[in-house]
N, C-alpha and C. Protein backbone atom coordinates (compact mmCIF):
# COMPACT_ATOMS: atom_id res chain seq x y z
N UNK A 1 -7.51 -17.01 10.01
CA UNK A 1 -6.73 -15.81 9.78
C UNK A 1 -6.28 -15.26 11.14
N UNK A 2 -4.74 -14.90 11.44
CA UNK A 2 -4.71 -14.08 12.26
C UNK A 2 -4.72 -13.08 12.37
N UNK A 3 -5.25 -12.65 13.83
CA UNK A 3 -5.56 -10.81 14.05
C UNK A 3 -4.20 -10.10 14.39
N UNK A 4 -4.40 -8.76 13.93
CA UNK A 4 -3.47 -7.93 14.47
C UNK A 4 -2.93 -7.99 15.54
N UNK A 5 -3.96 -8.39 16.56
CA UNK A 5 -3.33 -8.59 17.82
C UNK A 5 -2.29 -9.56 18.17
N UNK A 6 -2.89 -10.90 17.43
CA UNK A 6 -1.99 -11.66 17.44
C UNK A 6 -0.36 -11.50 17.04
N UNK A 7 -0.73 -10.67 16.04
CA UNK A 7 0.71 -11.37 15.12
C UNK A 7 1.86 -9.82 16.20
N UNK A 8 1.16 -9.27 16.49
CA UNK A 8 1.58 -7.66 17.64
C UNK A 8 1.86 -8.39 18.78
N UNK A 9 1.47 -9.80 19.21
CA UNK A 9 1.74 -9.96 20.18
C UNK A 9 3.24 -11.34 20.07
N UNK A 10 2.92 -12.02 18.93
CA UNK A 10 4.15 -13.30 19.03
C UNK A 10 4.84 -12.75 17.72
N UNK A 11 4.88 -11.29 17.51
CA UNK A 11 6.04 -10.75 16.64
C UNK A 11 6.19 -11.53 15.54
N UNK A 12 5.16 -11.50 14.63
CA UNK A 12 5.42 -12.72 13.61
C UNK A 12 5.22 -11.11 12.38
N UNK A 13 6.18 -11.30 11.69
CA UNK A 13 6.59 -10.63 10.10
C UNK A 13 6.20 -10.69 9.33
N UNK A 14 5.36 -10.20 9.01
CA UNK A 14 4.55 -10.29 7.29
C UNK A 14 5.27 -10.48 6.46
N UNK A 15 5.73 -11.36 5.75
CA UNK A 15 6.11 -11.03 3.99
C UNK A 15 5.78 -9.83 3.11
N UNK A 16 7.12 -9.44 2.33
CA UNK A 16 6.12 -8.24 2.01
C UNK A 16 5.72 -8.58 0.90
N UNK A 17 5.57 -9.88 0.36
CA UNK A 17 5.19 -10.00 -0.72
C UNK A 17 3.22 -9.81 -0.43
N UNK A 18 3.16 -10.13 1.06
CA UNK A 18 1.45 -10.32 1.43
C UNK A 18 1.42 -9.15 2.16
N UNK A 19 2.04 -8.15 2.59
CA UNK A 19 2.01 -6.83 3.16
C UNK A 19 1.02 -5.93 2.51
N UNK A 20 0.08 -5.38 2.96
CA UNK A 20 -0.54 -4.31 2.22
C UNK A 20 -0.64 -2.67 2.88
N UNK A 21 -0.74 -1.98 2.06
CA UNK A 21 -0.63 -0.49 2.68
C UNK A 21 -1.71 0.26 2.71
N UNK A 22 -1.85 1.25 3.71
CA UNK A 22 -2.86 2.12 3.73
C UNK A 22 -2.81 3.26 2.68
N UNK A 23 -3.68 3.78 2.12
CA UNK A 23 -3.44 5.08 1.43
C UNK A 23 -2.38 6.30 2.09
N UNK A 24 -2.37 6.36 3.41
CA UNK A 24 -1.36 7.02 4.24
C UNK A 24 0.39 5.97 3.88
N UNK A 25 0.44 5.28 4.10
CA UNK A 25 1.38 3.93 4.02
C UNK A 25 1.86 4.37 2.67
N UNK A 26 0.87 4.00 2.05
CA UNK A 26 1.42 3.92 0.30
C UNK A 26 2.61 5.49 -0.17
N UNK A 27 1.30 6.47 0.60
CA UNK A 27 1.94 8.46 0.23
C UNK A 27 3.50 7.91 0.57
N UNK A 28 3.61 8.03 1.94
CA UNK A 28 4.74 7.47 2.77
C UNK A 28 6.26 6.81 1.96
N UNK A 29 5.91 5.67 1.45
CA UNK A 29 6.54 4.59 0.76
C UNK A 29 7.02 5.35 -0.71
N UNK A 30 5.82 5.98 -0.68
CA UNK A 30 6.05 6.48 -2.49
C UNK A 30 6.92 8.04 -2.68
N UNK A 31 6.69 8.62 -1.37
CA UNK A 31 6.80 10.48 -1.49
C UNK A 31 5.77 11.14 -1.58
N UNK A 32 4.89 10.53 -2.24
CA UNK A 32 3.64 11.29 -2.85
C UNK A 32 2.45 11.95 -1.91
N UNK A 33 1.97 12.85 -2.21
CA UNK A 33 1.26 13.54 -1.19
C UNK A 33 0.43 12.74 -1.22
N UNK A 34 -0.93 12.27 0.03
CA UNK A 34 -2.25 11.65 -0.31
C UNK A 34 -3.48 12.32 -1.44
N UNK A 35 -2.55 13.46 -1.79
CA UNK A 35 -3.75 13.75 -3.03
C UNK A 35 -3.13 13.27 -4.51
N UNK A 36 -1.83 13.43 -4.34
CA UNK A 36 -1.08 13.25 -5.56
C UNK A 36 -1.63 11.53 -5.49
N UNK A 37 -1.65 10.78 -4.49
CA UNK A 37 -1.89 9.64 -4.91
C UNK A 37 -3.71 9.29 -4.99
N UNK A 38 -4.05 9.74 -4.67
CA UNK A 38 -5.68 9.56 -4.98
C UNK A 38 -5.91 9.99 -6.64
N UNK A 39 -5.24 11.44 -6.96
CA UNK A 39 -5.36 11.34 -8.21
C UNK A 39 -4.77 10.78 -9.32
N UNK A 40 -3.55 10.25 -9.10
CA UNK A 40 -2.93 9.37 -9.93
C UNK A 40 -3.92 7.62 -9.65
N UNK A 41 -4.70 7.82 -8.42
CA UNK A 41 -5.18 6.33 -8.78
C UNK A 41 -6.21 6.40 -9.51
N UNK A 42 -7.29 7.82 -9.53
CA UNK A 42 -8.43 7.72 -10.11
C UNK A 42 -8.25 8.52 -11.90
N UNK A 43 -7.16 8.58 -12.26
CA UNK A 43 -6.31 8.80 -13.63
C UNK A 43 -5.76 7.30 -14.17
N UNK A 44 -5.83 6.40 -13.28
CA UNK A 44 -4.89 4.90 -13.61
C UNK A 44 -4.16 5.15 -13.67
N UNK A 45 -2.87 6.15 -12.66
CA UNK A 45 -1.90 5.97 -12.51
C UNK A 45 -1.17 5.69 -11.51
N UNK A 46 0.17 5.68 -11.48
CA UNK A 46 0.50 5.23 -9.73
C UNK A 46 0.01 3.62 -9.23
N UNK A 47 0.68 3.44 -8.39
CA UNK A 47 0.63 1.71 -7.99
C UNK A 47 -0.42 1.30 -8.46
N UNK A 48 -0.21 -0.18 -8.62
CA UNK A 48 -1.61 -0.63 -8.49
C UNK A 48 -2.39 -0.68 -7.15
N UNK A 49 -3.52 -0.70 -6.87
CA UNK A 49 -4.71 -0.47 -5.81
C UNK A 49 -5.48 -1.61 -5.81
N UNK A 50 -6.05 -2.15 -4.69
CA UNK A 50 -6.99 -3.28 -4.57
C UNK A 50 -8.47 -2.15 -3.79
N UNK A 51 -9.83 -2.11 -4.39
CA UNK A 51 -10.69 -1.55 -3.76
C UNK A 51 -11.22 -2.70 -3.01
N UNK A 52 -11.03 -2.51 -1.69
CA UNK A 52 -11.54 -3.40 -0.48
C UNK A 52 -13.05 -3.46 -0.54
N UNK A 53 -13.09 -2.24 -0.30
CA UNK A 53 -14.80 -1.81 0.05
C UNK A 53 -14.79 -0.26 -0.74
N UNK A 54 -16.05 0.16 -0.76
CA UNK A 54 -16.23 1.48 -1.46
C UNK A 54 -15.43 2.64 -0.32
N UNK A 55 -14.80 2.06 0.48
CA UNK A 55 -14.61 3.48 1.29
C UNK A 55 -12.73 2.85 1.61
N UNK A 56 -12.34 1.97 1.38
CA UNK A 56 -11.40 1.34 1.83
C UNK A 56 -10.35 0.57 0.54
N UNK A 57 -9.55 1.68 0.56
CA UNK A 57 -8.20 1.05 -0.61
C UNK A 57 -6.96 0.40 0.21
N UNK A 58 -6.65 -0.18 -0.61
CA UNK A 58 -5.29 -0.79 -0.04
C UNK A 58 -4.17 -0.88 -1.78
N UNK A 59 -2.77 -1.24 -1.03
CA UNK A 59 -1.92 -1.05 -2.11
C UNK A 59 -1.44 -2.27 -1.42
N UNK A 60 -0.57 -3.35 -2.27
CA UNK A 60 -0.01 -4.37 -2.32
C UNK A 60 1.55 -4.19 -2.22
N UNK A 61 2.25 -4.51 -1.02
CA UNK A 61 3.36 -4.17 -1.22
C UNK A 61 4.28 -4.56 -2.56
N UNK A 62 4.36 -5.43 -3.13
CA UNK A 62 4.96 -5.55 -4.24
C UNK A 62 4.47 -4.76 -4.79
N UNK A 63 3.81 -4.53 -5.61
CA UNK A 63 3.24 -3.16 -6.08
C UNK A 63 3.47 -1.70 -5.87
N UNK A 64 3.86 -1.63 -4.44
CA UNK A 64 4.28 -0.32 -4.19
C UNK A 64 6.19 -0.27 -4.66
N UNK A 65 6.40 -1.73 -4.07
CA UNK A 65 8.06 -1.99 -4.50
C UNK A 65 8.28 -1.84 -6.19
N UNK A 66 7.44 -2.09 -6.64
CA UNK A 66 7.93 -1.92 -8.19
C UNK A 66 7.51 -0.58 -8.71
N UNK A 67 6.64 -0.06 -8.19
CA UNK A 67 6.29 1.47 -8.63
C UNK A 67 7.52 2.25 -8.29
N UNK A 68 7.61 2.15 -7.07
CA UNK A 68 9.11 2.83 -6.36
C UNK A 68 10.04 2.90 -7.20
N UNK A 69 10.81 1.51 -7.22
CA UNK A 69 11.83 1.26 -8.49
C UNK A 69 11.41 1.61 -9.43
N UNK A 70 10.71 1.79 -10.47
CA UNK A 70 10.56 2.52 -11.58
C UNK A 70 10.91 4.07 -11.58
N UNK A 71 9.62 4.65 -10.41
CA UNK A 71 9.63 5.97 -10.66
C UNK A 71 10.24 7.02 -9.67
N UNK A 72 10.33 6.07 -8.32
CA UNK A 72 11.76 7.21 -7.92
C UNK A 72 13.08 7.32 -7.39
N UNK A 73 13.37 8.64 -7.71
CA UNK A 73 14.70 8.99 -7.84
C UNK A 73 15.39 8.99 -6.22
């Protein structure tokens, strides 16, 4: 796997199909405040979410791309 550093250093582009977002990233992408999106995730709503670790979410960029297109204006 390469590190951040790496790919920061020979400028290599994630796909965003393998792109993932931070809970900050996701608010960002979506509009949504970071509470509006914590509670739409712990309601099952709003993107789908991958739980990394108990302290650590991530959102899948496709996932954030199709939430988008659906729900905003």
């Amino acid at each position: 796997m390469m590190s951040a550093a790496y790919l920061r250093r020979h400028r290599v582009t994630v796909p965003a199909q393998l792109r993932s977002y931070t809970p900050d990233e996701a608010a960002a992408q979506t509009g949504l405040t970071l509470e509006e999106l914590r509670r739409m995730r712990e309601s099952g709503q709003g993107p789908a979410f991958v739980a990394v670790s108990k302290r650590t979410i991530r959102y899948l960029g496709p996932d954030v791309e199709k939430w988008r297109e659906r729900f905003v204006r």
